[in-house]
Structures are given as C-alpha cells and as structure tokens.
PDB file of N, CA and C in Angstrom:
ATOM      1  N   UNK A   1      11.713 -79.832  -3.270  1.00  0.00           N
ATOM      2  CA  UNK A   1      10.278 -79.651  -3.196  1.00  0.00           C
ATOM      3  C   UNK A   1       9.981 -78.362  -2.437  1.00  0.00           C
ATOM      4  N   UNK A   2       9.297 -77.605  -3.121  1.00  0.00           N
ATOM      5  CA  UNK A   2       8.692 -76.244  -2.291  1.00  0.00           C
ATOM      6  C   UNK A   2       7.963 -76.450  -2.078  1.00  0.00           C
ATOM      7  N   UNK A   3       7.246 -76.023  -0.559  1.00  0.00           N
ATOM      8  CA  UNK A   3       5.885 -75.945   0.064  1.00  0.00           C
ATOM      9  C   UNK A   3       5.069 -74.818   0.076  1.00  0.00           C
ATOM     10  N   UNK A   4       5.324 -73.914  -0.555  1.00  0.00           N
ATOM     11  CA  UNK A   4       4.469 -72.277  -0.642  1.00  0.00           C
ATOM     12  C   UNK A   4       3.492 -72.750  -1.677  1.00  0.00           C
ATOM     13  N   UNK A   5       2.750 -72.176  -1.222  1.00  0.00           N
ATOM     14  CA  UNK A   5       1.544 -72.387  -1.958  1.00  0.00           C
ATOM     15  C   UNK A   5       1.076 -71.199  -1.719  1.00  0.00           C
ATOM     16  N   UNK A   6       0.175 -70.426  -3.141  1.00  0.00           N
ATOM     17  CA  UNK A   6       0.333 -69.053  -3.284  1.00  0.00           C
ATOM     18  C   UNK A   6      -1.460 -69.141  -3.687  1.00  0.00           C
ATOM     19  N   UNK A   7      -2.036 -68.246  -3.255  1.00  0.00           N
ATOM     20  CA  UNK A   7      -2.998 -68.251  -3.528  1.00  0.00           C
ATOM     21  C   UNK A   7      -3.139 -67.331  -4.456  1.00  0.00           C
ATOM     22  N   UNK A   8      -4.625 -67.957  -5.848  1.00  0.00           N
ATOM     23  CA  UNK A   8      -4.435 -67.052  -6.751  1.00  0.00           C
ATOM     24  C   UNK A   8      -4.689 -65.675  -6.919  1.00  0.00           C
ATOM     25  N   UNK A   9      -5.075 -65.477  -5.824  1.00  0.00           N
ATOM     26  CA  UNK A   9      -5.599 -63.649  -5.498  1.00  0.00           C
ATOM     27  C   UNK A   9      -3.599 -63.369  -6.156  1.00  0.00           C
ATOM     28  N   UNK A  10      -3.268 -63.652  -4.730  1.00  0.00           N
ATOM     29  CA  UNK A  10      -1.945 -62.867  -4.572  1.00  0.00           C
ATOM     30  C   UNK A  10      -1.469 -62.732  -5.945  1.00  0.00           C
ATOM     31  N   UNK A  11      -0.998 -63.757  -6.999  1.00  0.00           N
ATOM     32  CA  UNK A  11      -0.637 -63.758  -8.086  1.00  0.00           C
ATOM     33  C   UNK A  11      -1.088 -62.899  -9.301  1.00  0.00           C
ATOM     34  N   UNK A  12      -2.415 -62.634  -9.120  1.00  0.00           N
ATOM     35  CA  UNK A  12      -3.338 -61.743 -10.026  1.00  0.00           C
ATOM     36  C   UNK A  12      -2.967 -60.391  -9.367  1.00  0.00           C
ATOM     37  N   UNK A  13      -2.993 -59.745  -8.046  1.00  0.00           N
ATOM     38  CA  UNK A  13      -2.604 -59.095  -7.530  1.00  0.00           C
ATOM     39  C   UNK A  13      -1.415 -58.433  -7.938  1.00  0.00           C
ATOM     40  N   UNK A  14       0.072 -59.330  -8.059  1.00  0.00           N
ATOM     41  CA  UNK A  14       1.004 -59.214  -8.195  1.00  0.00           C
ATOM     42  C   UNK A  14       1.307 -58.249 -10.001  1.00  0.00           C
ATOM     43  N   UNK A  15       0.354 -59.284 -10.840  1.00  0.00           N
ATOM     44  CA  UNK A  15       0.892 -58.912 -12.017  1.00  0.00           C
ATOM     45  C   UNK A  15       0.274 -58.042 -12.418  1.00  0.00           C
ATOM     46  N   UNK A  16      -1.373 -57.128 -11.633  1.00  0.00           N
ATOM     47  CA  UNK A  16      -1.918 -56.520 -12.002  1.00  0.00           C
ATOM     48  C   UNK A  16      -0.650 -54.797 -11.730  1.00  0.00           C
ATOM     49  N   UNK A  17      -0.126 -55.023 -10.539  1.00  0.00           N
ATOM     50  CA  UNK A  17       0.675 -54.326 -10.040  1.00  0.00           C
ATOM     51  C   UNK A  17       1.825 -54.250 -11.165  1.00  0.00           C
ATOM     52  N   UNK A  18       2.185 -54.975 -11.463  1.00  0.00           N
ATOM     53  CA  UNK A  18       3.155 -54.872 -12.205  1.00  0.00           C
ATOM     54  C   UNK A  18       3.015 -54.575 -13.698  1.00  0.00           C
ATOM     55  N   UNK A  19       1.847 -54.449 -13.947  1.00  0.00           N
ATOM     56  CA  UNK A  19       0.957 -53.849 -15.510  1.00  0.00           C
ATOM     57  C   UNK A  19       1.073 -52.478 -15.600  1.00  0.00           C
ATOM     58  N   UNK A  20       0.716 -51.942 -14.006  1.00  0.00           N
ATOM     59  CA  UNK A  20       0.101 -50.846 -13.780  1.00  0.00           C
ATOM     60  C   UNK A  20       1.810 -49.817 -13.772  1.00  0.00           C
ATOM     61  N   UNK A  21       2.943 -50.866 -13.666  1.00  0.00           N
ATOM     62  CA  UNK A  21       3.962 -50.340 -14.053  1.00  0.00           C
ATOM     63  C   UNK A  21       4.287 -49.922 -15.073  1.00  0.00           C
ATOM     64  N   UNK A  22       4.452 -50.891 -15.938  1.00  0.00           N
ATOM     65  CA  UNK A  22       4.867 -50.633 -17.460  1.00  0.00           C
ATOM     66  C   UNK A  22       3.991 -49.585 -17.687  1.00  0.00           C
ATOM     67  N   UNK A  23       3.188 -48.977 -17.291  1.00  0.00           N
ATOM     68  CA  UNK A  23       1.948 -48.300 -17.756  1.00  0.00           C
ATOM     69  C   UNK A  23       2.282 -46.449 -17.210  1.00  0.00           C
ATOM     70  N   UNK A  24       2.513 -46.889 -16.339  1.00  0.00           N
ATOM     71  CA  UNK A  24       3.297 -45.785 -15.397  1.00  0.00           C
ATOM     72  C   UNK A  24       4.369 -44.991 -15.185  1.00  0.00           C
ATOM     73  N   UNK A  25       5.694 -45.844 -15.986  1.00  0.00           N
ATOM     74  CA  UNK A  25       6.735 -45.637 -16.306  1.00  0.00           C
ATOM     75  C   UNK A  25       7.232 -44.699 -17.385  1.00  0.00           C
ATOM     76  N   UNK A  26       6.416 -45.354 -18.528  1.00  0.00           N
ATOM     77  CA  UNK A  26       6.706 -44.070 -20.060  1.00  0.00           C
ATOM     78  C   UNK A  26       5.840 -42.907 -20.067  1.00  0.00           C
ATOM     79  N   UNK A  27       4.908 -43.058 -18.833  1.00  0.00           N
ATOM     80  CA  UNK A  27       4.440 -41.697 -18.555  1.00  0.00           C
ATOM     81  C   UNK A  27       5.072 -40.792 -17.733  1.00  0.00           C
ATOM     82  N   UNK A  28       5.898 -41.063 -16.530  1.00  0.00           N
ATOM     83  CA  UNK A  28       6.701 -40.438 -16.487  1.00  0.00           C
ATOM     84  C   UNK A  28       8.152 -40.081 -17.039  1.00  0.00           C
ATOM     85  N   UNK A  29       8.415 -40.576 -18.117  1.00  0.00           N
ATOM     86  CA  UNK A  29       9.536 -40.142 -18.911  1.00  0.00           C
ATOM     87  C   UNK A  29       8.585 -39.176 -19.786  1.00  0.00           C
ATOM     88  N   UNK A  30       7.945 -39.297 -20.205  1.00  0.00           N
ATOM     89  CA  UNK A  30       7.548 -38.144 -21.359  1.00  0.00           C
ATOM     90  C   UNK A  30       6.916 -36.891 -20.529  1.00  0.00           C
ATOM     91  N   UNK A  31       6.252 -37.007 -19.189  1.00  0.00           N
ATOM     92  CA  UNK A  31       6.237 -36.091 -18.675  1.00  0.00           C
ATOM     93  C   UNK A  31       7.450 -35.088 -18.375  1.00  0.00           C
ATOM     94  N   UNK A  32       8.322 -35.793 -17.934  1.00  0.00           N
ATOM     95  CA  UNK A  32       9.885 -35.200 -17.578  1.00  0.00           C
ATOM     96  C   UNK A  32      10.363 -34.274 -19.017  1.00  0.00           C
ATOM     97  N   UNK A  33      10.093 -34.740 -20.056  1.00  0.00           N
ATOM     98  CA  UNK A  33      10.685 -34.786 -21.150  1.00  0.00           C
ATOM     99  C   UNK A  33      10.242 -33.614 -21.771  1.00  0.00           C
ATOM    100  N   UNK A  34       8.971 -33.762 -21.679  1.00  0.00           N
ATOM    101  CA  UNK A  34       7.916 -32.593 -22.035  1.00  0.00           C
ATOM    102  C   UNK A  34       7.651 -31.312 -21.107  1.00  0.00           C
ATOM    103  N   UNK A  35       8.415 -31.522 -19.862  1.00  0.00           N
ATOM    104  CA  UNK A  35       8.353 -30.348 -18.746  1.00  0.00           C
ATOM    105  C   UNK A  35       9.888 -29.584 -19.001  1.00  0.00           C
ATOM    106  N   UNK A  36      10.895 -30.414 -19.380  1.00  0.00           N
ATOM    107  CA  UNK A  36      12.365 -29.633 -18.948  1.00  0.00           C
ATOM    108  C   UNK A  36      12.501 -29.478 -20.672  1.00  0.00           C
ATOM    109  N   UNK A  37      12.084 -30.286 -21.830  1.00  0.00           N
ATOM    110  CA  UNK A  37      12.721 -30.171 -22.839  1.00  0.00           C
ATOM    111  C   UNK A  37      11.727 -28.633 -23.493  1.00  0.00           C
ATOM    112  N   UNK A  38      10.257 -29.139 -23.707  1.00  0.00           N
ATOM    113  CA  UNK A  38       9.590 -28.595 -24.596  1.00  0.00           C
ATOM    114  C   UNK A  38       8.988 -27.281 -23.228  1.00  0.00           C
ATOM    115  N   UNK A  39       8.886 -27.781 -22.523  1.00  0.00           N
ATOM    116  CA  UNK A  39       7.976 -26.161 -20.942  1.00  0.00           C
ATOM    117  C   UNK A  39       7.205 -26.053 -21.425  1.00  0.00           C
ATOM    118  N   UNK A  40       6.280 -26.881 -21.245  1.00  0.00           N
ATOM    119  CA  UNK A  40       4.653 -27.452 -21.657  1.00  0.00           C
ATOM    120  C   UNK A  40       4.507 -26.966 -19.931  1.00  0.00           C
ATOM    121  N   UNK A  41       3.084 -25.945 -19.997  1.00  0.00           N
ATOM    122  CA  UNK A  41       2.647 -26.101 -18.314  1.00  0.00           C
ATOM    123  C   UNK A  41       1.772 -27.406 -18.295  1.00  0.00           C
ATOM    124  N   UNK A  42       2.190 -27.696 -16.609  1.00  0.00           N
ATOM    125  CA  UNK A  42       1.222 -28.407 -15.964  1.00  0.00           C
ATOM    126  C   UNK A  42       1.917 -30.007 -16.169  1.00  0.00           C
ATOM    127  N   UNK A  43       3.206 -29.799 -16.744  1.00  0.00           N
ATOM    128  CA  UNK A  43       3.834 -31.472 -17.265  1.00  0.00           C
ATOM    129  C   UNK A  43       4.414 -31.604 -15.818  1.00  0.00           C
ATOM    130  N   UNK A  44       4.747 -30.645 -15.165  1.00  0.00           N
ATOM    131  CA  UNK A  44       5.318 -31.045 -13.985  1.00  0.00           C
ATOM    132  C   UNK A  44       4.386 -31.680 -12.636  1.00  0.00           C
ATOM    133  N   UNK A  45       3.572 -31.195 -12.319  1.00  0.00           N
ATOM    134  CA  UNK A  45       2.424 -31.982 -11.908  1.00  0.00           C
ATOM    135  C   UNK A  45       2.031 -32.843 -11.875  1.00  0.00           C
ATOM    136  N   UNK A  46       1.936 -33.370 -13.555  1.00  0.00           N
ATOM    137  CA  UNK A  46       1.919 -34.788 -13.991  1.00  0.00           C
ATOM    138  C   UNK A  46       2.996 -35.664 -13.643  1.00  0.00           C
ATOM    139  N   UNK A  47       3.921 -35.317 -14.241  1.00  0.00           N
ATOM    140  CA  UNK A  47       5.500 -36.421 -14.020  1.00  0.00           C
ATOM    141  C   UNK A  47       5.597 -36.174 -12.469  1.00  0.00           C
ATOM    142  N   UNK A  48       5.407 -35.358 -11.396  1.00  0.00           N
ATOM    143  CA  UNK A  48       5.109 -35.999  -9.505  1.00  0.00           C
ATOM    144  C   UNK A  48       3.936 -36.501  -9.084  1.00  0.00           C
ATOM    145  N   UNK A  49       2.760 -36.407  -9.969  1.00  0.00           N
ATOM    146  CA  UNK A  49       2.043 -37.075  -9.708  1.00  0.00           C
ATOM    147  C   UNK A  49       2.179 -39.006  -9.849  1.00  0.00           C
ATOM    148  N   UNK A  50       2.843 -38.952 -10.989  1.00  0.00           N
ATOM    149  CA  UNK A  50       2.705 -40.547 -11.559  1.00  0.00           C
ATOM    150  C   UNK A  50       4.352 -40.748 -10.646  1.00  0.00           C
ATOM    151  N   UNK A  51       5.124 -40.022 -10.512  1.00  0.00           N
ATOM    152  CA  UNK A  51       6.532 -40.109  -9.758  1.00  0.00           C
ATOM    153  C   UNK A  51       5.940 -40.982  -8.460  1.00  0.00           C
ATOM    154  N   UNK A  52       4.999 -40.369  -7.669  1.00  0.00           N
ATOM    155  CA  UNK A  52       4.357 -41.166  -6.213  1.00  0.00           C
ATOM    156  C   UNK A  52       3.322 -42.060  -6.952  1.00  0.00           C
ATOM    157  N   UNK A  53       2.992 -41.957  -7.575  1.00  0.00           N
ATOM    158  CA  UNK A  53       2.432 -43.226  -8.085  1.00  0.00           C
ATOM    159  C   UNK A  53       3.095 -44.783  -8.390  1.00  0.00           C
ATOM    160  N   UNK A  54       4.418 -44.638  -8.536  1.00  0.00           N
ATOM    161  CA  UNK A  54       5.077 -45.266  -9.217  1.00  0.00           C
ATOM    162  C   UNK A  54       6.054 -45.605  -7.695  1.00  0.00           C
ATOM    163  N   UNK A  55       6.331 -44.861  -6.678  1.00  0.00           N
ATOM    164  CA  UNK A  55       6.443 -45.256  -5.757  1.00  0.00           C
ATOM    165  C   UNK A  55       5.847 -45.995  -4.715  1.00  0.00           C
ATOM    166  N   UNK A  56       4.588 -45.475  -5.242  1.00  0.00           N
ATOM    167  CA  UNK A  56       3.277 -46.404  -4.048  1.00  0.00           C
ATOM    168  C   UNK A  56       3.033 -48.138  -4.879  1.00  0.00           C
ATOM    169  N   UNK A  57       3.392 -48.637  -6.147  1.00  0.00           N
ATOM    170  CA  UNK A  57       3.267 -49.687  -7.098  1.00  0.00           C
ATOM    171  C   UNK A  57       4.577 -50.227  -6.479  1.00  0.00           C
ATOM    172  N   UNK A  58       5.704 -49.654  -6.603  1.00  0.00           N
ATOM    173  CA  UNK A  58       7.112 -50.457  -6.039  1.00  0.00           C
ATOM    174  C   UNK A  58       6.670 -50.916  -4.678  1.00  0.00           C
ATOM    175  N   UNK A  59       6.262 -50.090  -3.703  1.00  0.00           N
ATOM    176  CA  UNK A  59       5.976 -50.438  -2.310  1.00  0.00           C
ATOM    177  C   UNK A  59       5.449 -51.401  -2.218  1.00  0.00           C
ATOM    178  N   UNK A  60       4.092 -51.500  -2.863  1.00  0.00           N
ATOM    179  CA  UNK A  60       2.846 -52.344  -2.889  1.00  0.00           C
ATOM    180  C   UNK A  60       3.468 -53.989  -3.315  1.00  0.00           C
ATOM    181  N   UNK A  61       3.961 -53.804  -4.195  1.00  0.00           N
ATOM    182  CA  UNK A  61       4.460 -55.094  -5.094  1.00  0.00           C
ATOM    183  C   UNK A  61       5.444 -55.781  -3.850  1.00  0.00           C
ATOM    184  N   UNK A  62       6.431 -55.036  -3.600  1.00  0.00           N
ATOM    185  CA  UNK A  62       7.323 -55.652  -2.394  1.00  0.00           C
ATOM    186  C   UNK A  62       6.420 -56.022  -1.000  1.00  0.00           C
ATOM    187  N   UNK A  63       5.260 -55.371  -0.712  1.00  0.00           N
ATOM    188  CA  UNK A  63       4.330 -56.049   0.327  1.00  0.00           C
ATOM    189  C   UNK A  63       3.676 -57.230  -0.064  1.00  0.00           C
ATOM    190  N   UNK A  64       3.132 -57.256  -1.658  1.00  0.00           N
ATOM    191  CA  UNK A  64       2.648 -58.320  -2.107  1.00  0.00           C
ATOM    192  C   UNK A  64       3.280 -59.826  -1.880  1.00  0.00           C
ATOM    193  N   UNK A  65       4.595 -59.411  -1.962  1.00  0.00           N
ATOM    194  CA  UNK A  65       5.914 -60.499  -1.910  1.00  0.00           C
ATOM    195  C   UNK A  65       6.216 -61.090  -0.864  1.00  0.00           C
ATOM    196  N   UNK A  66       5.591 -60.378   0.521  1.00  0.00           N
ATOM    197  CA  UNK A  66       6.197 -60.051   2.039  1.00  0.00           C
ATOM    198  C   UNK A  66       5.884 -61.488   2.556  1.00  0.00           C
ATOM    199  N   UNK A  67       5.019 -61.653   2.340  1.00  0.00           N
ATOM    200  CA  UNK A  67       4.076 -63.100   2.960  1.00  0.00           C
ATOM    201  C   UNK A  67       4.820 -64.455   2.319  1.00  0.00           C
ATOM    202  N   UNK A  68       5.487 -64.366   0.833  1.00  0.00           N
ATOM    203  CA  UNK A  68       5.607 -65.376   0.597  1.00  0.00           C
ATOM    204  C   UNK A  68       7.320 -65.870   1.201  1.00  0.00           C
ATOM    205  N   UNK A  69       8.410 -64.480   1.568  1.00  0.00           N
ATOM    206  CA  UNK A  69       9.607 -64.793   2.906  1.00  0.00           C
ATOM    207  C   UNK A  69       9.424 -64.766   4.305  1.00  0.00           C
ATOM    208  N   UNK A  70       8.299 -64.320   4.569  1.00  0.00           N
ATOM    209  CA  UNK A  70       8.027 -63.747   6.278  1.00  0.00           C
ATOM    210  C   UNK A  70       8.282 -65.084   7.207  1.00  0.00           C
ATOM    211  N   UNK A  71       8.011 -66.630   6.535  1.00  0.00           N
ATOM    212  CA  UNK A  71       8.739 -67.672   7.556  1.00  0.00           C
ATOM    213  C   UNK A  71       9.841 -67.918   7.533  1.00  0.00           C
ATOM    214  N   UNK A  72      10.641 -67.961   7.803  1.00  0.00           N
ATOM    215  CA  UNK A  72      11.481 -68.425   8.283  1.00  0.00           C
ATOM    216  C   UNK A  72      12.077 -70.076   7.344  1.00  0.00           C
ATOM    217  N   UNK A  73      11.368 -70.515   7.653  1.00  0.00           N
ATOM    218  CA  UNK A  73      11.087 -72.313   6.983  1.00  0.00           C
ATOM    219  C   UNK A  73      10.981 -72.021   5.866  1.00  0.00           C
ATOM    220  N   UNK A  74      10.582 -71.624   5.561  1.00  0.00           N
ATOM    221  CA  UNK A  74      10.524 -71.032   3.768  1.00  0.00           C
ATOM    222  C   UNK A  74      11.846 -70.594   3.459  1.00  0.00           C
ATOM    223  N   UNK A  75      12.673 -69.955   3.733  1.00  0.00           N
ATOM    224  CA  UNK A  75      13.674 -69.771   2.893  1.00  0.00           C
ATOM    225  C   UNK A  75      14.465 -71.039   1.967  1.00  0.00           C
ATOM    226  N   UNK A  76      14.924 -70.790   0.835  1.00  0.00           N
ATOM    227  CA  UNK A  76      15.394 -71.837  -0.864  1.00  0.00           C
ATOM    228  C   UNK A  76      16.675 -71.580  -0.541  1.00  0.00           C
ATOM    229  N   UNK A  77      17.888 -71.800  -0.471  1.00  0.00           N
ATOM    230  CA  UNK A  77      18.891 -71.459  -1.093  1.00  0.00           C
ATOM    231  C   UNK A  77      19.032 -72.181  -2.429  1.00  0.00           C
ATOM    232  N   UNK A  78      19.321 -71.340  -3.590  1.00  0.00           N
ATOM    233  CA  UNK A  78      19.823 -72.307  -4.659  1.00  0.00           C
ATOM    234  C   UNK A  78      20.667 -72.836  -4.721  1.00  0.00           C
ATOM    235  N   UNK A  79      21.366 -74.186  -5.038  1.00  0.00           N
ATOM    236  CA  UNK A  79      22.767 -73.964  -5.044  1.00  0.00           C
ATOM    237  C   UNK A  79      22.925 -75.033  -6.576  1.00  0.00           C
ATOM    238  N   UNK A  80      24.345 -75.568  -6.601  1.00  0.00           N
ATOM    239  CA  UNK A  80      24.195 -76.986  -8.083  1.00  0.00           C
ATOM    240  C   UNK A  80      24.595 -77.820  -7.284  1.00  0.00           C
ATOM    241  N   UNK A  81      23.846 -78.934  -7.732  1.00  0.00           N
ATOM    242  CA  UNK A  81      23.883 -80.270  -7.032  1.00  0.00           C
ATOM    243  C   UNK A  81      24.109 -81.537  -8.420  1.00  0.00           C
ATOM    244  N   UNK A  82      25.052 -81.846  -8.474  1.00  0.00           N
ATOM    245  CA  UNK A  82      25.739 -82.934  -9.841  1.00  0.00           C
ATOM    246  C   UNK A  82      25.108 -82.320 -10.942  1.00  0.00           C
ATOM    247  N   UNK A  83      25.922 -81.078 -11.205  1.00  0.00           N
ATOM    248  CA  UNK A  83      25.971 -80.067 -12.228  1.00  0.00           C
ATOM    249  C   UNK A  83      24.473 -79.443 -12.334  1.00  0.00           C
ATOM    250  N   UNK A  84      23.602 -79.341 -11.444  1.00  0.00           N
ATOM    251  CA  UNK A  84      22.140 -78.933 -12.122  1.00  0.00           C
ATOM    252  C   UNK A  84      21.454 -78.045 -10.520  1.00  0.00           C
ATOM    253  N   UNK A  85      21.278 -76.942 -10.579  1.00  0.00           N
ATOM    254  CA  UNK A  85      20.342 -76.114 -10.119  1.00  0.00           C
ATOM    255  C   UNK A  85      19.094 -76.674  -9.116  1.00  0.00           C
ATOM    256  N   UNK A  86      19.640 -76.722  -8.040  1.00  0.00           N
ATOM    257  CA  UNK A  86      18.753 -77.385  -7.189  1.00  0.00           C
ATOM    258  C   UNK A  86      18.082 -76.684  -5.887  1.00  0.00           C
ATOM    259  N   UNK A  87      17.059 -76.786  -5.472  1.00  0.00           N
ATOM    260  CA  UNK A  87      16.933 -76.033  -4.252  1.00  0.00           C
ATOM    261  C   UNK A  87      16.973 -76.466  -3.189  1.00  0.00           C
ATOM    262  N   UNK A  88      17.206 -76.035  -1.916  1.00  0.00           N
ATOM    263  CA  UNK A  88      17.815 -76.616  -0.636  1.00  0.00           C
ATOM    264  C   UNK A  88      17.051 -75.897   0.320  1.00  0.00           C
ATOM    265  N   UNK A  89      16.005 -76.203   1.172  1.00  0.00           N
ATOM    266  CA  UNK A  89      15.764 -75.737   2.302  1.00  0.00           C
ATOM    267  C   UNK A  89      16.744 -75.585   3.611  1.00  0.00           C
ATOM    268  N   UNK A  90      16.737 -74.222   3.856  1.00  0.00           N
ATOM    269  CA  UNK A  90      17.664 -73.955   5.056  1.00  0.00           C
ATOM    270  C   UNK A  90      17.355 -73.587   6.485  1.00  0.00           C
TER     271      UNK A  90
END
C-alpha cells in the first residue's frame, strides 16, 4: 500500500512539462542540423536558445518530482514476493 497522495496540480504540472519536451527536442535537432549542415544564419541562436530551454524543462520536471522522495518514509523498494512484484516500505 502506498501513501503518497499527489495532488492534481503536480500531475498536470508534470506532464505539461514533459509536452513542452517532446516539443523542444526536434527543435533543437533541426536547429543543429540546419546551422552545421545547411549555414542557415541565426540557426545557432535558435538551437542555444531552445538548448537552455530544454535544460530549464529537465530541471523543472526533476523539482516537480522532489516532493514526492523528500520523506524519508516514503521510500518503495521493489522487490518479488511469491514470484510477483511487490512493494516494500523501508
């Protein structure tokens, strides 16, 4: 039995963050792509702009997360318990 209980901000929070990835990501590959392959000006700008962008979304997401290990009492270990995937407070 887990006791975290997540409020739905955090969760909406979480996946909005994680949208804003996928979103973020193939823009900086085609920026990269389009600065070193084709020397399009101004692609470089772009691909460090969304580069710290994409660093400040990783950050954010791992703070989002922070609250739900920060006790102590909360930690799961998984382990198998008569062949089946069980969780174990430690």
């Amino acid at each position: 039995k887990c006791n975290v209980v997540e409020a739905p901000e955090h969760g909406r929070r979480r996946i909005f963050i994680l949208l804003a990835l996928m979103l973020v990501l193939p823009i900086i590959f085609v920026a990269f792509i389009l600065h070193n392959v084709f020397c399009i000006p101004g692609t470089y700008e772009a691909f460090a702009i969304f580069e710290y962008l994409t660093i400040i979304l990783i950050y954010s997401f791992h703070l989002s997360n922070f609250y739900l290990f920060s006790d102590p009492s909360q930690k799961i270990l998984v382990c198998h318990r008569n062949g089946k995937l069980a969780p174990v407070r430690i």
